[in-house]
C-alpha atoms as a PDB file:
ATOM      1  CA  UNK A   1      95.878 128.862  72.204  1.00  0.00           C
ATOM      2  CA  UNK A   2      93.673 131.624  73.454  1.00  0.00           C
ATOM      3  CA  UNK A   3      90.163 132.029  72.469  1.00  0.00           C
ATOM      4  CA  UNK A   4      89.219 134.922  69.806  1.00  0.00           C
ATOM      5  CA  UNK A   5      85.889 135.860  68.736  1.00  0.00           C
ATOM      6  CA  UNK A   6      83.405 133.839  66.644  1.00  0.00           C
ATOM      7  CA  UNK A   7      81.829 135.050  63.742  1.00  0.00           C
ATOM      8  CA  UNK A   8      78.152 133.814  63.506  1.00  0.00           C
ATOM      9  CA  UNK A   9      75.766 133.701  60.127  1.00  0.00           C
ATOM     10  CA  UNK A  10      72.112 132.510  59.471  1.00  0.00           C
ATOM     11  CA  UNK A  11      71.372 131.838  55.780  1.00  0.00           C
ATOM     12  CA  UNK A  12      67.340 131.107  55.521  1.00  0.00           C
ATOM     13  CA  UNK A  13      65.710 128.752  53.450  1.00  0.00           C
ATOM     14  CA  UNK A  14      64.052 129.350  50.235  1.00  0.00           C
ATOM     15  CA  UNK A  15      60.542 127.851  50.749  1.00  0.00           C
ATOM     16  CA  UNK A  16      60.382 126.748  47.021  1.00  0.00           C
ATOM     17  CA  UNK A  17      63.811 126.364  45.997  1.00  0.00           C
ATOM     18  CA  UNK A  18      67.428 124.552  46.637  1.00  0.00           C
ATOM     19  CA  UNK A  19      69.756 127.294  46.992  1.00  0.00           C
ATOM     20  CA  UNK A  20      73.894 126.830  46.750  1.00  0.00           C
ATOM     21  CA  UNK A  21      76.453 130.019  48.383  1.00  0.00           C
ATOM     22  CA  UNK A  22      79.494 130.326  47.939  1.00  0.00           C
ATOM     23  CA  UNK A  23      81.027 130.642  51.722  1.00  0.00           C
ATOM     24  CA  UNK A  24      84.018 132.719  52.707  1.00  0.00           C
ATOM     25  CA  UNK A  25      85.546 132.739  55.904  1.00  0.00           C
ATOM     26  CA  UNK A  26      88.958 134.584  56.785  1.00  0.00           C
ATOM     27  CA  UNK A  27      90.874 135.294  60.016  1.00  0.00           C
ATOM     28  CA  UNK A  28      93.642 138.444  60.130  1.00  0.00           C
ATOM     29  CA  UNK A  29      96.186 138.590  63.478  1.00  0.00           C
ATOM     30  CA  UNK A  30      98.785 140.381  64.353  1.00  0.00           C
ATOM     31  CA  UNK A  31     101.716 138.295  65.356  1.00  0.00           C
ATOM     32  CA  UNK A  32     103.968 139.168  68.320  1.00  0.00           C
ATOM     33  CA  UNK A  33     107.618 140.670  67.663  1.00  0.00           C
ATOM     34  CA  UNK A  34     109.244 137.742  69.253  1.00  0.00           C
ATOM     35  CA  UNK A  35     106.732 135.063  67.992  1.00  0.00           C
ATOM     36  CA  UNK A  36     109.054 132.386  66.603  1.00  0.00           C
ATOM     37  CA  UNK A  37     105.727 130.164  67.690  1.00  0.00           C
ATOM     38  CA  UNK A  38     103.123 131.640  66.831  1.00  0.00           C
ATOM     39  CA  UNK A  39      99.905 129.554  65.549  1.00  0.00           C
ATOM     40  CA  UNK A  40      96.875 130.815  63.658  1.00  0.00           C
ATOM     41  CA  UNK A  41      93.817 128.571  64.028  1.00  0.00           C
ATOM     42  CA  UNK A  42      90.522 128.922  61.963  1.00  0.00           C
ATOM     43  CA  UNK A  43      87.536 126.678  61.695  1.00  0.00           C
ATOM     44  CA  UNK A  44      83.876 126.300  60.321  1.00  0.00           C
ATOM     45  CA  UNK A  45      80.788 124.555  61.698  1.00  0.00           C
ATOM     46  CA  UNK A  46      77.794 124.191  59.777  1.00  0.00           C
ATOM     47  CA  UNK A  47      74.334 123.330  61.746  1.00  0.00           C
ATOM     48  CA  UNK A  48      76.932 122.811  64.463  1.00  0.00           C
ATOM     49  CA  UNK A  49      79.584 119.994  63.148  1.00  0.00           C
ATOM     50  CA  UNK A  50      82.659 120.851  62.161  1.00  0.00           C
ATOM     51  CA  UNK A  51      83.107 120.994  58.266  1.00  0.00           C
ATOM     52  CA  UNK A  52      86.460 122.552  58.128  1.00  0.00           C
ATOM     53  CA  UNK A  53      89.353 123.085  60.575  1.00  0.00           C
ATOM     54  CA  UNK A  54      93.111 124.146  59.760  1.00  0.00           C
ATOM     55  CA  UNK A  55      95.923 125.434  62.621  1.00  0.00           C
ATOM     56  CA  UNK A  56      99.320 126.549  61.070  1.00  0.00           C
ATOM     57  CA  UNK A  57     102.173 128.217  62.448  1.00  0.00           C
ATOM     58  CA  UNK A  58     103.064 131.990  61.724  1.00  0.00           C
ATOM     59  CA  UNK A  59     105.845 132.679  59.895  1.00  0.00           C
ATOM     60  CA  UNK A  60     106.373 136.445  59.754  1.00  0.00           C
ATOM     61  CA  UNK A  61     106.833 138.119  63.857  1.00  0.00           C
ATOM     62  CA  UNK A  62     105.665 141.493  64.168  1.00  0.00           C
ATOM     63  CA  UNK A  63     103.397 141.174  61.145  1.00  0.00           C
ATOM     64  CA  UNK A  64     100.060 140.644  60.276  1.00  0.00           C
ATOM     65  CA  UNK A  65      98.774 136.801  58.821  1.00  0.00           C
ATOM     66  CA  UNK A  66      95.923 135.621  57.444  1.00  0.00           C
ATOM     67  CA  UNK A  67      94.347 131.719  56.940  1.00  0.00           C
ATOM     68  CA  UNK A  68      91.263 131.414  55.043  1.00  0.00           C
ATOM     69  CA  UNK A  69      88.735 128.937  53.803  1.00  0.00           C
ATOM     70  CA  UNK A  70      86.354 128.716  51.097  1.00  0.00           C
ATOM     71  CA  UNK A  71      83.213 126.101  50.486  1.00  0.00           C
ATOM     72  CA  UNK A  72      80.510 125.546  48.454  1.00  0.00           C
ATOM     73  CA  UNK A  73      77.056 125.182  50.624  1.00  0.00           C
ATOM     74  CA  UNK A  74      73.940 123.559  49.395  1.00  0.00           C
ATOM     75  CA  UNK A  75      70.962 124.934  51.288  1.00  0.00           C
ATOM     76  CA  UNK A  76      67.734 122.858  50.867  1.00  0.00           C
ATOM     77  CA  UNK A  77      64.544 124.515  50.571  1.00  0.00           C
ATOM     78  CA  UNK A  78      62.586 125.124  54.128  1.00  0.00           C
ATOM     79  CA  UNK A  79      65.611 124.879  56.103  1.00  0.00           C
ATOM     80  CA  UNK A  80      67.404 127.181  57.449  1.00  0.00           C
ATOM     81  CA  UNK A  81      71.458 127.079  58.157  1.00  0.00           C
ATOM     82  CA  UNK A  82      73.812 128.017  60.928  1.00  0.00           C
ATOM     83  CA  UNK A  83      77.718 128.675  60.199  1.00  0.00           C
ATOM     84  CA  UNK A  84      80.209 129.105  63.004  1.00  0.00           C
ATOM     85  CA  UNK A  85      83.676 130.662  62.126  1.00  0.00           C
ATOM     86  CA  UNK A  86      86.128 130.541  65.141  1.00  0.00           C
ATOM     87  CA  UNK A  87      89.372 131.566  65.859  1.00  0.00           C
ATOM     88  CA  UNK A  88      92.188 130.721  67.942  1.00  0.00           C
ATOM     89  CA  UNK A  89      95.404 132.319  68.156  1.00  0.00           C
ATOM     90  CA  UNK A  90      98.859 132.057  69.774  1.00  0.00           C
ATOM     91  CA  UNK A  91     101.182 134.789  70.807  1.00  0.00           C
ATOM     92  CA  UNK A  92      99.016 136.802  68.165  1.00  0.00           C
ATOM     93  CA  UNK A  93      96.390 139.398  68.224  1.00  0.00           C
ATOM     94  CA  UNK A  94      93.082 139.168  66.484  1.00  0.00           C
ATOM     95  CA  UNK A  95      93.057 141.819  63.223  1.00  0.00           C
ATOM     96  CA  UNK A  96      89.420 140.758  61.907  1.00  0.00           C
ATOM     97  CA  UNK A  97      87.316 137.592  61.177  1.00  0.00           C
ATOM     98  CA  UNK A  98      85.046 137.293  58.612  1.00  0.00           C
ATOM     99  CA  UNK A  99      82.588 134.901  57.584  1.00  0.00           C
ATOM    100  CA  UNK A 100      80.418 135.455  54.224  1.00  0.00           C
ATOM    101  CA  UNK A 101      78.037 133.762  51.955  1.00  0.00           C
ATOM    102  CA  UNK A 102      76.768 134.859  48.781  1.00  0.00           C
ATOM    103  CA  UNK A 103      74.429 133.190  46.950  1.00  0.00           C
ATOM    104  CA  UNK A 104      76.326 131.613  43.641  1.00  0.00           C
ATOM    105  CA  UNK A 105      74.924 132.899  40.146  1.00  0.00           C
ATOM    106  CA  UNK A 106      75.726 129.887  38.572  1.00  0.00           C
ATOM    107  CA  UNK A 107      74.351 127.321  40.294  1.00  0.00           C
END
């Protein structure tokens, strides 16, 4: 698997308060016309261990595929927090990577 980009985030800590988001992170590529093997891979670090990590193999040649995750992220107060998203991809082009975090309503 080649290396694609990695998607970086900061979320800061409240000073007063426990804060949870609602993390999204979602990779897009472009499979070859002749990829019969094809893999997408896709995982998340937080504060620089992995938390989430999935590889699966494309199914559609000469299309475009997507794998994504979604978490729930407790951020303490004071402390700030670093994601990592990071792709890999075989006999596939890189469409877009995205990694999000909003903060959740009802928490």
């Amino acid at each position: 698997m080649s290396d694609a980009p990695v998607a970086l985030l900061t979320i800061p800590g409240a000073l007063d308060r426990t804060r949870i988001f609602d993390v999204d992170v979602q990779l897009w590529a472009r499979l070859s016309d002749a990829a019969r093997q094809a893999e997408l891979g896709l995982s998340l670090e937080v504060d620089g261990s992995r938390q989430w990590s999935r590889t699966i193999p494309g199914s559609t040649p000469g299309d475009t595929e997507s794998l994504e995750y979604h978490c729930r992220l407790v951020v303490e107060p004071g402390r700030d927090v670093r994601l990592r998203a990071r792709a890999a991809l075989k006999h596939g082009a890189l469409v877009a990577l995205s990694l999000s975090a909003v903060e959740a309503l009802d928490a």
